[in-house]
C-alpha atoms as a PDB file:
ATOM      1  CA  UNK A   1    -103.912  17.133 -84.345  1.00  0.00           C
ATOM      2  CA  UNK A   2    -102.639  14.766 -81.589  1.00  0.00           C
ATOM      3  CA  UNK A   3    -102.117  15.306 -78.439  1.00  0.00           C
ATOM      4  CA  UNK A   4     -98.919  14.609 -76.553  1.00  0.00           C
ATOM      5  CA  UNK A   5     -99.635  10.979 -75.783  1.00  0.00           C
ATOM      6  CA  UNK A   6    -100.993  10.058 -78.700  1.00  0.00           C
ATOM      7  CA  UNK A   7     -97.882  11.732 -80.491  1.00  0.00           C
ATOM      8  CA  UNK A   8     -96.036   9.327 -79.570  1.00  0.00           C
ATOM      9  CA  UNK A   9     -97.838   6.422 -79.843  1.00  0.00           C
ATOM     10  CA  UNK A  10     -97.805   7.867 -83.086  1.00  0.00           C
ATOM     11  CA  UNK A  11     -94.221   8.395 -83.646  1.00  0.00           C
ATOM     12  CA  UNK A  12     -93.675   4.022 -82.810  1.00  0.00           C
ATOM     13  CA  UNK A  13     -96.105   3.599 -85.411  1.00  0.00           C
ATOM     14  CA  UNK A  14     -94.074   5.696 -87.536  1.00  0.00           C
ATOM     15  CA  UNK A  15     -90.990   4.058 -86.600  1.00  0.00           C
ATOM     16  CA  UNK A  16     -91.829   0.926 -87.012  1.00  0.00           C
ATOM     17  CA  UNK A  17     -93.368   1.527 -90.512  1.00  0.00           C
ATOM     18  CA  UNK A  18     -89.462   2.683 -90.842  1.00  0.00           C
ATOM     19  CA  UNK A  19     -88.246  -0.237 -89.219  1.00  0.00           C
ATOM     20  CA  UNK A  20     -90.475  -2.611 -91.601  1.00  0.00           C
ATOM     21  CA  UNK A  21     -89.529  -0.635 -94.545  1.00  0.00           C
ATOM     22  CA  UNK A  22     -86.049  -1.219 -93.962  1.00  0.00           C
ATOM     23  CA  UNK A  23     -86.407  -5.353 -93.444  1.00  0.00           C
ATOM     24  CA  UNK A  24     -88.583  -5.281 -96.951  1.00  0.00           C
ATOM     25  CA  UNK A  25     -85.369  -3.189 -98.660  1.00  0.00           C
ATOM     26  CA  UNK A  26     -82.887  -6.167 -97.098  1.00  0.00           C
ATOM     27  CA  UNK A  27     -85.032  -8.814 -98.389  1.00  0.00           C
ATOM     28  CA  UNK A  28     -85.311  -6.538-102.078  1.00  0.00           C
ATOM     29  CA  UNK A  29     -81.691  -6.654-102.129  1.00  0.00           C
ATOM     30  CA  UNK A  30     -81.132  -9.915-102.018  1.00  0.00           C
ATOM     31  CA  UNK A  31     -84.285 -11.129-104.292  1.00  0.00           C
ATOM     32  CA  UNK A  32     -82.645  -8.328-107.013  1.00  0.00           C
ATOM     33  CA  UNK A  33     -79.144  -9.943-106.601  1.00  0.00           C
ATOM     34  CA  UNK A  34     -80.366 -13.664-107.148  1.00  0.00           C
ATOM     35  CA  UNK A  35     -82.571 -12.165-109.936  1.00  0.00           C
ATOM     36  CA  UNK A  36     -79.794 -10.875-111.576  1.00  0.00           C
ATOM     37  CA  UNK A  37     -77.354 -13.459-111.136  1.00  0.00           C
ATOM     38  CA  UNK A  38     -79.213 -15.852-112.703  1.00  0.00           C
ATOM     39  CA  UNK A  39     -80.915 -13.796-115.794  1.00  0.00           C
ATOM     40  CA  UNK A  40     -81.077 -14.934-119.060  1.00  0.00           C
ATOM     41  CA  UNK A  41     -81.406 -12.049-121.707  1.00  0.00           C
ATOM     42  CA  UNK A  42     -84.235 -13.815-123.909  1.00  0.00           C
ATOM     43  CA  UNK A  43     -86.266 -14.300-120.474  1.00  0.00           C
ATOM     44  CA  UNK A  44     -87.392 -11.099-118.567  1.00  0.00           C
ATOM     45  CA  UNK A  45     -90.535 -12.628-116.967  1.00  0.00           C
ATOM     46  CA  UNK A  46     -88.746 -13.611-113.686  1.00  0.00           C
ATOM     47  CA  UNK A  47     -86.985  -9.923-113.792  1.00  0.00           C
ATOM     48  CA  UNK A  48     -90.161  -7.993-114.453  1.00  0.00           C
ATOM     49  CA  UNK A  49     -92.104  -9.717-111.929  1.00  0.00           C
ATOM     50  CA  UNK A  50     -89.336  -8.855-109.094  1.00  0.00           C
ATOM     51  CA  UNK A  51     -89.232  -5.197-110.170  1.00  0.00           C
ATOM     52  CA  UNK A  52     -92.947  -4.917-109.824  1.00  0.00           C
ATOM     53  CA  UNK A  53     -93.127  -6.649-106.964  1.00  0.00           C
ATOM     54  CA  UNK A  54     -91.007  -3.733-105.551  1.00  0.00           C
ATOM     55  CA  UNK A  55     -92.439  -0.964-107.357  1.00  0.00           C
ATOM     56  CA  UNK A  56     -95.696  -2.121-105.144  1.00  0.00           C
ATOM     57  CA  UNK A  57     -94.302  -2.144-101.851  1.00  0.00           C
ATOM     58  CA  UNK A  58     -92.939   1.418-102.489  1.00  0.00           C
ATOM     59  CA  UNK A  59     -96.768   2.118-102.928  1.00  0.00           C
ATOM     60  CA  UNK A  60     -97.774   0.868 -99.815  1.00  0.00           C
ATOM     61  CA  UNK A  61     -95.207   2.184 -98.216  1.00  0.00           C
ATOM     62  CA  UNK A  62     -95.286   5.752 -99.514  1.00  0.00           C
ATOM     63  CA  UNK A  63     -99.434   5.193 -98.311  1.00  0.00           C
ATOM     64  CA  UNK A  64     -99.151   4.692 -94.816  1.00  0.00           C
ATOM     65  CA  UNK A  65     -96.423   6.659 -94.329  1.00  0.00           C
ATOM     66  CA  UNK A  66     -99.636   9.288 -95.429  1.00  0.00           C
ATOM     67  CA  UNK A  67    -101.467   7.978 -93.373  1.00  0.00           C
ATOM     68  CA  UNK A  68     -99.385   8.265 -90.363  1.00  0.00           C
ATOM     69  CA  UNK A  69     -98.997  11.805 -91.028  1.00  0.00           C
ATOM     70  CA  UNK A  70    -101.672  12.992 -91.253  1.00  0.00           C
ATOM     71  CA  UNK A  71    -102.175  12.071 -87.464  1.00  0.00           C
ATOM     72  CA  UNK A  72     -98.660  13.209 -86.930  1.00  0.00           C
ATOM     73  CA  UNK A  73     -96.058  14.512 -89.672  1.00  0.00           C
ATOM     74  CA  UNK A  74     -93.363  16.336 -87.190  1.00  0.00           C
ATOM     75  CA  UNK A  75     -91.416  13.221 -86.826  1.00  0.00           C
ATOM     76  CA  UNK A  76     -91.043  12.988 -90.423  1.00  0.00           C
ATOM     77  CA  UNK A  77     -89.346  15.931 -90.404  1.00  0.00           C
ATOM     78  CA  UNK A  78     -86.265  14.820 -88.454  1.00  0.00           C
ATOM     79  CA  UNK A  79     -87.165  11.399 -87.516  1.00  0.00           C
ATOM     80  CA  UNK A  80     -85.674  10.063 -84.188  1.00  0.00           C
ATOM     81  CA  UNK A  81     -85.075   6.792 -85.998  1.00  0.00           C
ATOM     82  CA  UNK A  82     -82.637   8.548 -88.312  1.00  0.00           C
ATOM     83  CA  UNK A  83     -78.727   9.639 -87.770  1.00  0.00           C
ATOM     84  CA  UNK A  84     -78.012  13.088 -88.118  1.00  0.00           C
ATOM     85  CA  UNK A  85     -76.155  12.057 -91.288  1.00  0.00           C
ATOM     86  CA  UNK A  86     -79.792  11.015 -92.870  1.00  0.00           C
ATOM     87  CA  UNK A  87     -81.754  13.805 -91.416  1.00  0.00           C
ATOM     88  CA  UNK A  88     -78.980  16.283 -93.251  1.00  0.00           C
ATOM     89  CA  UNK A  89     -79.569  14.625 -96.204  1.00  0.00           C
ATOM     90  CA  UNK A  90     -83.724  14.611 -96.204  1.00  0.00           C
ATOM     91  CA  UNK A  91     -85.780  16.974 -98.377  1.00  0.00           C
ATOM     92  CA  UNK A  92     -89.878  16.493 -97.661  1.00  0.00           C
ATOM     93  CA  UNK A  93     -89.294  13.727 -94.987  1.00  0.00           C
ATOM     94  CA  UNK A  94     -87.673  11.717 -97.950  1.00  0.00           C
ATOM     95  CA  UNK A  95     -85.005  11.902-100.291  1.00  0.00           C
ATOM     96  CA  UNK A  96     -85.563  13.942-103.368  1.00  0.00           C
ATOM     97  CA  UNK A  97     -86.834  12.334-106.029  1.00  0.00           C
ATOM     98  CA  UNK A  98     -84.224  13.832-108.476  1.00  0.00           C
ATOM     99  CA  UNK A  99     -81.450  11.427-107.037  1.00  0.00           C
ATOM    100  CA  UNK A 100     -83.378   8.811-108.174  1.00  0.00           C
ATOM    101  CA  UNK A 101     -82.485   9.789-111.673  1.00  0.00           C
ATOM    102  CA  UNK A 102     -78.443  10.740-110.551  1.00  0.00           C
ATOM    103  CA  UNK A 103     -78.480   7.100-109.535  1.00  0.00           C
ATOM    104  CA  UNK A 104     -78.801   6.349-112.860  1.00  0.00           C
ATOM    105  CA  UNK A 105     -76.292   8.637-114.549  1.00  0.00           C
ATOM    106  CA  UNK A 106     -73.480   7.598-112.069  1.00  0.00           C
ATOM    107  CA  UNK A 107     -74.021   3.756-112.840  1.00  0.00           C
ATOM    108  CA  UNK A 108     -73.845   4.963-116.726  1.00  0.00           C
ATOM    109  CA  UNK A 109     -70.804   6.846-116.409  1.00  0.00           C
ATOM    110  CA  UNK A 110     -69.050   3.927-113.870  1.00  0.00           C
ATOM    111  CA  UNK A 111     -70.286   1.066-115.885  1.00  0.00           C
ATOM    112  CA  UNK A 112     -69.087   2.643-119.495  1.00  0.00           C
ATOM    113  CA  UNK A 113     -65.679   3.523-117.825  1.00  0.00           C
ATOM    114  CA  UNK A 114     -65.504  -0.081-116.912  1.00  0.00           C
ATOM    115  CA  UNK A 115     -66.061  -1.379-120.305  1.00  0.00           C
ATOM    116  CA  UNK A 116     -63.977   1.504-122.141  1.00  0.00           C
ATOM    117  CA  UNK A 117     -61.425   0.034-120.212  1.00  0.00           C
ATOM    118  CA  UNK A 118     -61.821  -3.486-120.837  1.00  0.00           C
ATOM    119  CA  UNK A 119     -61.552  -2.666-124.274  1.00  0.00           C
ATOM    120  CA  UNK A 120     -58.457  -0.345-123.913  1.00  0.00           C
ATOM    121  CA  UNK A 121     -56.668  -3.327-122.298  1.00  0.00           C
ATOM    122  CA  UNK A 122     -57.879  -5.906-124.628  1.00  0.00           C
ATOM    123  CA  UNK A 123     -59.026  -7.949-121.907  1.00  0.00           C
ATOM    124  CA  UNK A 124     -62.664  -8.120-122.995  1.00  0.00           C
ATOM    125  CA  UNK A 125     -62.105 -12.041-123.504  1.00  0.00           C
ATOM    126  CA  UNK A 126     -61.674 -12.555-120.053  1.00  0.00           C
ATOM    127  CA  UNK A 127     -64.778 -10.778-118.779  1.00  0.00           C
ATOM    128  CA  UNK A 128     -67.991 -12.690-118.243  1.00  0.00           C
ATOM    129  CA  UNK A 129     -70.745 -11.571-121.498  1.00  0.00           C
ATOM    130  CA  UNK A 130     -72.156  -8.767-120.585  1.00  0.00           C
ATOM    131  CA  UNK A 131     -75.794  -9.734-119.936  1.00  0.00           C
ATOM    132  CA  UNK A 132     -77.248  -7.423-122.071  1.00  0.00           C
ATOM    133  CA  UNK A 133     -79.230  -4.513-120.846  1.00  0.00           C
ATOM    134  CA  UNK A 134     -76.924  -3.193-118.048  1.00  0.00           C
ATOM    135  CA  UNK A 135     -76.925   0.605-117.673  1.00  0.00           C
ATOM    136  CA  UNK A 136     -73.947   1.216-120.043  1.00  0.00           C
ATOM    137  CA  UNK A 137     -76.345  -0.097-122.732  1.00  0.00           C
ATOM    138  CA  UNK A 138     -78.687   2.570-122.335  1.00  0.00           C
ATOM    139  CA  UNK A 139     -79.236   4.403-125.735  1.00  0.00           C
ATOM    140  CA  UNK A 140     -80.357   7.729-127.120  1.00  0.00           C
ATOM    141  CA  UNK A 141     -83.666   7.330-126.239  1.00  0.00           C
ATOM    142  CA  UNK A 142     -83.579   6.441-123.054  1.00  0.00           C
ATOM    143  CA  UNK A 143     -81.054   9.040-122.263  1.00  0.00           C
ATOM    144  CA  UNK A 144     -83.196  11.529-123.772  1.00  0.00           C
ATOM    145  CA  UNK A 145     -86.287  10.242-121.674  1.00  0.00           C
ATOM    146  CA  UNK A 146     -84.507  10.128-118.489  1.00  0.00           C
ATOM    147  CA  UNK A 147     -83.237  13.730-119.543  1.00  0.00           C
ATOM    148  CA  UNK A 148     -86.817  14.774-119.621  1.00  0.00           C
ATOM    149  CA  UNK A 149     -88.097  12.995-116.536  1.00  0.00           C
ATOM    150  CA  UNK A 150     -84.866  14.858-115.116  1.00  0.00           C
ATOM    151  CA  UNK A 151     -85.908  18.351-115.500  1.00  0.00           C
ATOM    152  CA  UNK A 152     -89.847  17.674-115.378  1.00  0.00           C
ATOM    153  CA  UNK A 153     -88.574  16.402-111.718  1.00  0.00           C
ATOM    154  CA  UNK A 154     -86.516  18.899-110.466  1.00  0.00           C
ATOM    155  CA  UNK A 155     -89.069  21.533-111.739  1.00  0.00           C
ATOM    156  CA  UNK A 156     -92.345  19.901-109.604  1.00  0.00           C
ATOM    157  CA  UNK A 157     -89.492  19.601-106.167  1.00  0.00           C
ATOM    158  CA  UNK A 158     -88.908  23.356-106.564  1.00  0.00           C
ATOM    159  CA  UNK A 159     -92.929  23.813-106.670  1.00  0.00           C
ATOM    160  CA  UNK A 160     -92.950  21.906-103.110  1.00  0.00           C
ATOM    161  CA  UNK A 161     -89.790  23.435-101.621  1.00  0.00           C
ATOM    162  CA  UNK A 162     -91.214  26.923-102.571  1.00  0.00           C
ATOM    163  CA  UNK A 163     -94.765  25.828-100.949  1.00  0.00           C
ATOM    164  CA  UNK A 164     -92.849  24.683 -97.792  1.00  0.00           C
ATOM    165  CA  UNK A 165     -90.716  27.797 -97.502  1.00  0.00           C
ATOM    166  CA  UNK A 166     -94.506  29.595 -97.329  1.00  0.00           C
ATOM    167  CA  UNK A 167     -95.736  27.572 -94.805  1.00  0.00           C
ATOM    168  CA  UNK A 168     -93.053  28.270 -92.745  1.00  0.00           C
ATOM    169  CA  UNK A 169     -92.968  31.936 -93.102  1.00  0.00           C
ATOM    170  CA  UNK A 170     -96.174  31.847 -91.666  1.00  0.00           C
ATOM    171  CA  UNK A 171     -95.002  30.603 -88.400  1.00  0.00           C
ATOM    172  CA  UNK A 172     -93.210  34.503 -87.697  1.00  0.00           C
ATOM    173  CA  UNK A 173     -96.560  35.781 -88.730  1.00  0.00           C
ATOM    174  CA  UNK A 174     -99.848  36.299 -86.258  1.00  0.00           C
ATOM    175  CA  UNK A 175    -100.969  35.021 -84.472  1.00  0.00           C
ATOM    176  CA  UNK A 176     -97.672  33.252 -83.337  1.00  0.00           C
ATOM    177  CA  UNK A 177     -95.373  35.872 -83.493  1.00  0.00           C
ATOM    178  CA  UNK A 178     -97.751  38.216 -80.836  1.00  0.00           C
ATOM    179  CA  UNK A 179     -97.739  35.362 -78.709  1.00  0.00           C
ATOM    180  CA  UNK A 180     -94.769  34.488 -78.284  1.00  0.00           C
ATOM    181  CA  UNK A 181     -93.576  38.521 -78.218  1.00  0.00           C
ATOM    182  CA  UNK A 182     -96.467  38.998 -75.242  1.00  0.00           C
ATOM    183  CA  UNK A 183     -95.943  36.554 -72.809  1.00  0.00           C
ATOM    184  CA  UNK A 184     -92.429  35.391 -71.228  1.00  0.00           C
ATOM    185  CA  UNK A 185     -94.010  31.576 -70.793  1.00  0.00           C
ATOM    186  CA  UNK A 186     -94.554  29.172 -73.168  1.00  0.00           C
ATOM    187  CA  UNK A 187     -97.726  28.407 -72.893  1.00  0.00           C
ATOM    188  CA  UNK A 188     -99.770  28.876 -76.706  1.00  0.00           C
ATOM    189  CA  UNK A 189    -103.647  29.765 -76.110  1.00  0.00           C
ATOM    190  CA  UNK A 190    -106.587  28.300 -78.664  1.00  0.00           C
ATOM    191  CA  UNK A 191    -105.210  30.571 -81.347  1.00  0.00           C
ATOM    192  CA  UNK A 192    -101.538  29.154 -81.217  1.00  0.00           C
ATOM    193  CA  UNK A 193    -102.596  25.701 -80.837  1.00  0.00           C
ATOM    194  CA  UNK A 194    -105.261  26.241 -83.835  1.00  0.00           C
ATOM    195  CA  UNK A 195    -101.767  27.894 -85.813  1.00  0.00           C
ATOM    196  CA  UNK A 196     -99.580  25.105 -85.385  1.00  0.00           C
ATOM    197  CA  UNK A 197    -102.239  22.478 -86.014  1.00  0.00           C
ATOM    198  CA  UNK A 198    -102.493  23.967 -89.357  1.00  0.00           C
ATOM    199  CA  UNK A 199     -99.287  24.764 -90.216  1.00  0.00           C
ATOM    200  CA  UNK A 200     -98.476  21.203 -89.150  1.00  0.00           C
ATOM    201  CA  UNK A 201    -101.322  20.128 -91.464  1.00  0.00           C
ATOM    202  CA  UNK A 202    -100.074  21.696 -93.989  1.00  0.00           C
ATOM    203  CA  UNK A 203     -96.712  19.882 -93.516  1.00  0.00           C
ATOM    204  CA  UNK A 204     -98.187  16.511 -93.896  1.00  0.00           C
ATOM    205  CA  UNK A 205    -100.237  17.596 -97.066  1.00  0.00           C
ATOM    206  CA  UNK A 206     -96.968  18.829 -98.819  1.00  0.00           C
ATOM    207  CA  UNK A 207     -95.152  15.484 -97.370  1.00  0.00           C
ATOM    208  CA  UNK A 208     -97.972  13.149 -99.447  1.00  0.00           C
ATOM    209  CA  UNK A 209     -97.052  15.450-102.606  1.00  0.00           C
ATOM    210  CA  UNK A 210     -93.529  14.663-101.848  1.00  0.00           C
ATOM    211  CA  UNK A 211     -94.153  10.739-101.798  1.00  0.00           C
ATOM    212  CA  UNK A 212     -96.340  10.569-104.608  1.00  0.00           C
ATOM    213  CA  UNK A 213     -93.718  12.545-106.722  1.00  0.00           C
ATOM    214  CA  UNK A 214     -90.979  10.001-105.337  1.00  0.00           C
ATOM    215  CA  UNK A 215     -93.483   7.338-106.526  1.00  0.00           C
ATOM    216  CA  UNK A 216     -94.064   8.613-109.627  1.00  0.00           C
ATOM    217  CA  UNK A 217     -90.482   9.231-110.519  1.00  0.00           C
ATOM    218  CA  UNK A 218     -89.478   5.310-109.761  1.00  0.00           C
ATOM    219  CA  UNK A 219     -92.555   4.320-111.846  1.00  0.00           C
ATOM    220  CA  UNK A 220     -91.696   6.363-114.677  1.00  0.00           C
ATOM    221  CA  UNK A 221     -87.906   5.282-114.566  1.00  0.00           C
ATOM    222  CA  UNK A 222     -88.633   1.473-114.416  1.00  0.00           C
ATOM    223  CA  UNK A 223     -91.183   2.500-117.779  1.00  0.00           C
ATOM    224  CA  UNK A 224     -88.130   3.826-119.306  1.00  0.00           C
ATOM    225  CA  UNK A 225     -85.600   1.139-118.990  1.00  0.00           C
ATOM    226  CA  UNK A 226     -85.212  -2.212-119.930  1.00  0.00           C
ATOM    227  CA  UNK A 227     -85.748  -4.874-117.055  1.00  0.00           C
ATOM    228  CA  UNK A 228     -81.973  -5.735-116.093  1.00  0.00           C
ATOM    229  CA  UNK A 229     -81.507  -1.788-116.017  1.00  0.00           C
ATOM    230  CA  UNK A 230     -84.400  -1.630-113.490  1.00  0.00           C
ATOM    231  CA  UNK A 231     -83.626  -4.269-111.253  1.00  0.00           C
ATOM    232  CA  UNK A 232     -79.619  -2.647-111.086  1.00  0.00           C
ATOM    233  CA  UNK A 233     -81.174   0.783-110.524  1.00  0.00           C
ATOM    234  CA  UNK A 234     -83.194  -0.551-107.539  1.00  0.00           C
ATOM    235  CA  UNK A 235     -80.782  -3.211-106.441  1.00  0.00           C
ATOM    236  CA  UNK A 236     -78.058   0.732-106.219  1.00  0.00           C
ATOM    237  CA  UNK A 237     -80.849   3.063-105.071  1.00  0.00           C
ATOM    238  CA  UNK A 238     -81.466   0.116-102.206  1.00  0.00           C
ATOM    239  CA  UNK A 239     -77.739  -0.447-101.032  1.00  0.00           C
ATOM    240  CA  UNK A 240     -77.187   3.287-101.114  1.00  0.00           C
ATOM    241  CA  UNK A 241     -80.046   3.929 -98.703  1.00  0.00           C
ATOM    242  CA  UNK A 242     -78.951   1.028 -95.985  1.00  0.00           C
ATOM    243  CA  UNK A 243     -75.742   2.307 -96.471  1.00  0.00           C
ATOM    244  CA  UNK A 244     -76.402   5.705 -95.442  1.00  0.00           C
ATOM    245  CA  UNK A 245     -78.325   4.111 -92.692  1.00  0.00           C
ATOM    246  CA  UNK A 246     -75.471   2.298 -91.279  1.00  0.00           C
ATOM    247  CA  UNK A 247     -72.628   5.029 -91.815  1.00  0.00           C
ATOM    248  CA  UNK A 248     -74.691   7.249 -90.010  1.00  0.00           C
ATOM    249  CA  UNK A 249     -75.176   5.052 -87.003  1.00  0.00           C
ATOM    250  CA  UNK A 250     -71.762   3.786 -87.125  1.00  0.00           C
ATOM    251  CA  UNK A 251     -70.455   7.604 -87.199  1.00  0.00           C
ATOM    252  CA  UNK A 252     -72.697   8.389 -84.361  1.00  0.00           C
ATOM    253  CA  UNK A 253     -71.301   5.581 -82.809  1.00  0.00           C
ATOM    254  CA  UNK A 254     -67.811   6.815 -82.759  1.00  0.00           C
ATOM    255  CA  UNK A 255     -68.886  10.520 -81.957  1.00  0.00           C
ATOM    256  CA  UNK A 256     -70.631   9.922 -78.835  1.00  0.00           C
ATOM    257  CA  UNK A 257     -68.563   7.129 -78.010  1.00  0.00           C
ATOM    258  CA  UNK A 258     -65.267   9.854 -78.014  1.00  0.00           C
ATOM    259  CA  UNK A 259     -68.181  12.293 -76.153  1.00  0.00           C
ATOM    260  CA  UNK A 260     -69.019   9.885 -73.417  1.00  0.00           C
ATOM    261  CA  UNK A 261     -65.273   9.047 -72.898  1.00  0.00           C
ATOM    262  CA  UNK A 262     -64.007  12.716 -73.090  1.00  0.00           C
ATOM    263  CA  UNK A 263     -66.772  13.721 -70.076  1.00  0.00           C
ATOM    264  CA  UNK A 264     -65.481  11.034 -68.117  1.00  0.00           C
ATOM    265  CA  UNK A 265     -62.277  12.496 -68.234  1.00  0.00           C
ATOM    266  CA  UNK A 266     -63.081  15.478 -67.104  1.00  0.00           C
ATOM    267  CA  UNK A 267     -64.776  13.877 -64.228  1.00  0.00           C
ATOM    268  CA  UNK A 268     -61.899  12.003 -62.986  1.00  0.00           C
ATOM    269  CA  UNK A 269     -63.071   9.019 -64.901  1.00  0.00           C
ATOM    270  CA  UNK A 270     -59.670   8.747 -67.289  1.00  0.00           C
ATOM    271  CA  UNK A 271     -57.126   7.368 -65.291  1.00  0.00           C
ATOM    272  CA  UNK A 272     -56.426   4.290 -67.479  1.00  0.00           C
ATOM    273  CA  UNK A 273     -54.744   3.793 -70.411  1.00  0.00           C
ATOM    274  CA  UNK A 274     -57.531   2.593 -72.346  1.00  0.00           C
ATOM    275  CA  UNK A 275     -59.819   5.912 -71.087  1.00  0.00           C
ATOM    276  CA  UNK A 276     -56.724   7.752 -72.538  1.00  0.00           C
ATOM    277  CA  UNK A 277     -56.121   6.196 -76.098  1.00  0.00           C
ATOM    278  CA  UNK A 278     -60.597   6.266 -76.501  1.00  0.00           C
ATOM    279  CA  UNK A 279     -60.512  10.107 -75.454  1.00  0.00           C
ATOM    280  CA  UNK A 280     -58.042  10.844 -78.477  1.00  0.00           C
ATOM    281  CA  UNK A 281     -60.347   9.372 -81.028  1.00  0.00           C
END
């Protein structure tokens, strides 16, 4: 594996494959809104070519991110780039696939609410036509399908989780665990290094799985649903994951912001009123 320089040359590489990622999502969001806006239900060429377009660069990105680690796939783990809020939330260096699919079931159950209620309030006149194919109209089928991808899904991420709880049993075992009982220095010999190279090896193998199942599961959705439905799935699935970018940051923010101020007044540092009202927050 790589050594400590190369790491983390590595990790920017890794980071800024994150960083790109990211700009591509911003630009997704607003080529899905425009999309959308200006859809007309008896033409889904403009639609289908957007949502493919995205389903691509998911590709690429889910391949170099596999490429990247197998050089390096530590950072993936609890990337540097991410809040704490993110790296709570990650399963496999990712989010699971599975959410992908709760995505959809929460814009089903908000957008029928909203229409039941329309209705209920006779007000359905005064909403713009529904442009026909919006998740509330998915029907039996698709449910069913989406059902099935559901449990198919959740069935493969307990395969990997199970395979990842192995591999890191097999850090207490030898010859790790002898080392680190027989000597009072951290320093591993060939045998440690060869250990953790593996086990880290491993890692990255069982991250790749983890991407191509996240693949998979967004190819198979957009199979399943019509067009409008795909581009509002991945127009949600989008905003939720810059979201949770920003109200991590944002959080952090205000955390270590209160931190910062609260060790200054212990220091001396808080003898103004505006050091006082910051320490409370």
């Amino acid at each position: 594996m790589a050594t400590s320089s190369s790491s983390c040359e590595i990790e920017q590489l890794q980071k800024g494959c994150y960083s790109e990622w990211m700009s591509v999502q911003a630009t997704h969001i607003v080529d899905l809104k425009e999309v959308l806006t200006s859809h007309r239900s008896k033409d889904d060429h403009k639609l289908e070519e957007v949502v493919g377009k995205i389903v691509n660069d998911f590709q690429k990105y889910t391949e170099k991110r596999s490429e990247l680690s197998r050089r390096s796939c530590s950072s993936y783990f609890a990337p540097s780039w991410n809040s704490s809020l993110e790296n709570g939330l990650l399963w496999m260096g990712g989010c699971r696939p599975s959410s992908f699919i709760r995505v959809i079931y929460s814009l089903f159950g908000s957008q029928a609410e909203t229409q039941l209620s329309q209705y209920l309030l006779k007000v359905d006149e005064n909403v713009e036509e529904n442009h026909g194919g919006s998740m509330s109209d998915l029907n039996a089928t698709q449910l069913v399908k989406i059902n099935e991808l559901h449990m198919k899904v959740i069935e493969k991420e307990d395969k990997i989780t199970k395979k990842s709880a192995n591999l890191q049993e097999d850090v207490a075992d030898m010859p790790i665990a002898i080392a680190a009982y027989a000597t009072d220095l951290v320093e591993g010999d060939v045998l440690v290094e060869n250990a953790l190279d593996k086990h880290e090896e491993g890692m990255a193998v069982l991250m790749t799985e983890a991407d191509k199942l996240r693949f998979e599961t967004l190819r198979k959705i957009v199979e399943v649903v019509t067009p409008v439905q795909a581009a509002e799935f991945l127009l949600a699935g989008k905003r939720l994951h810059i979201s949770l970018h920003e109200w991590g940051r944002v959080r952090e923010e205000r955390r270590f912001g209160c931190a910062r101020t609260d060790a200054a007044a212990a220091t001396g540092g808080a003898g103004t009123e505006e050091s006082k009202r910051s320490a409370t927050c």
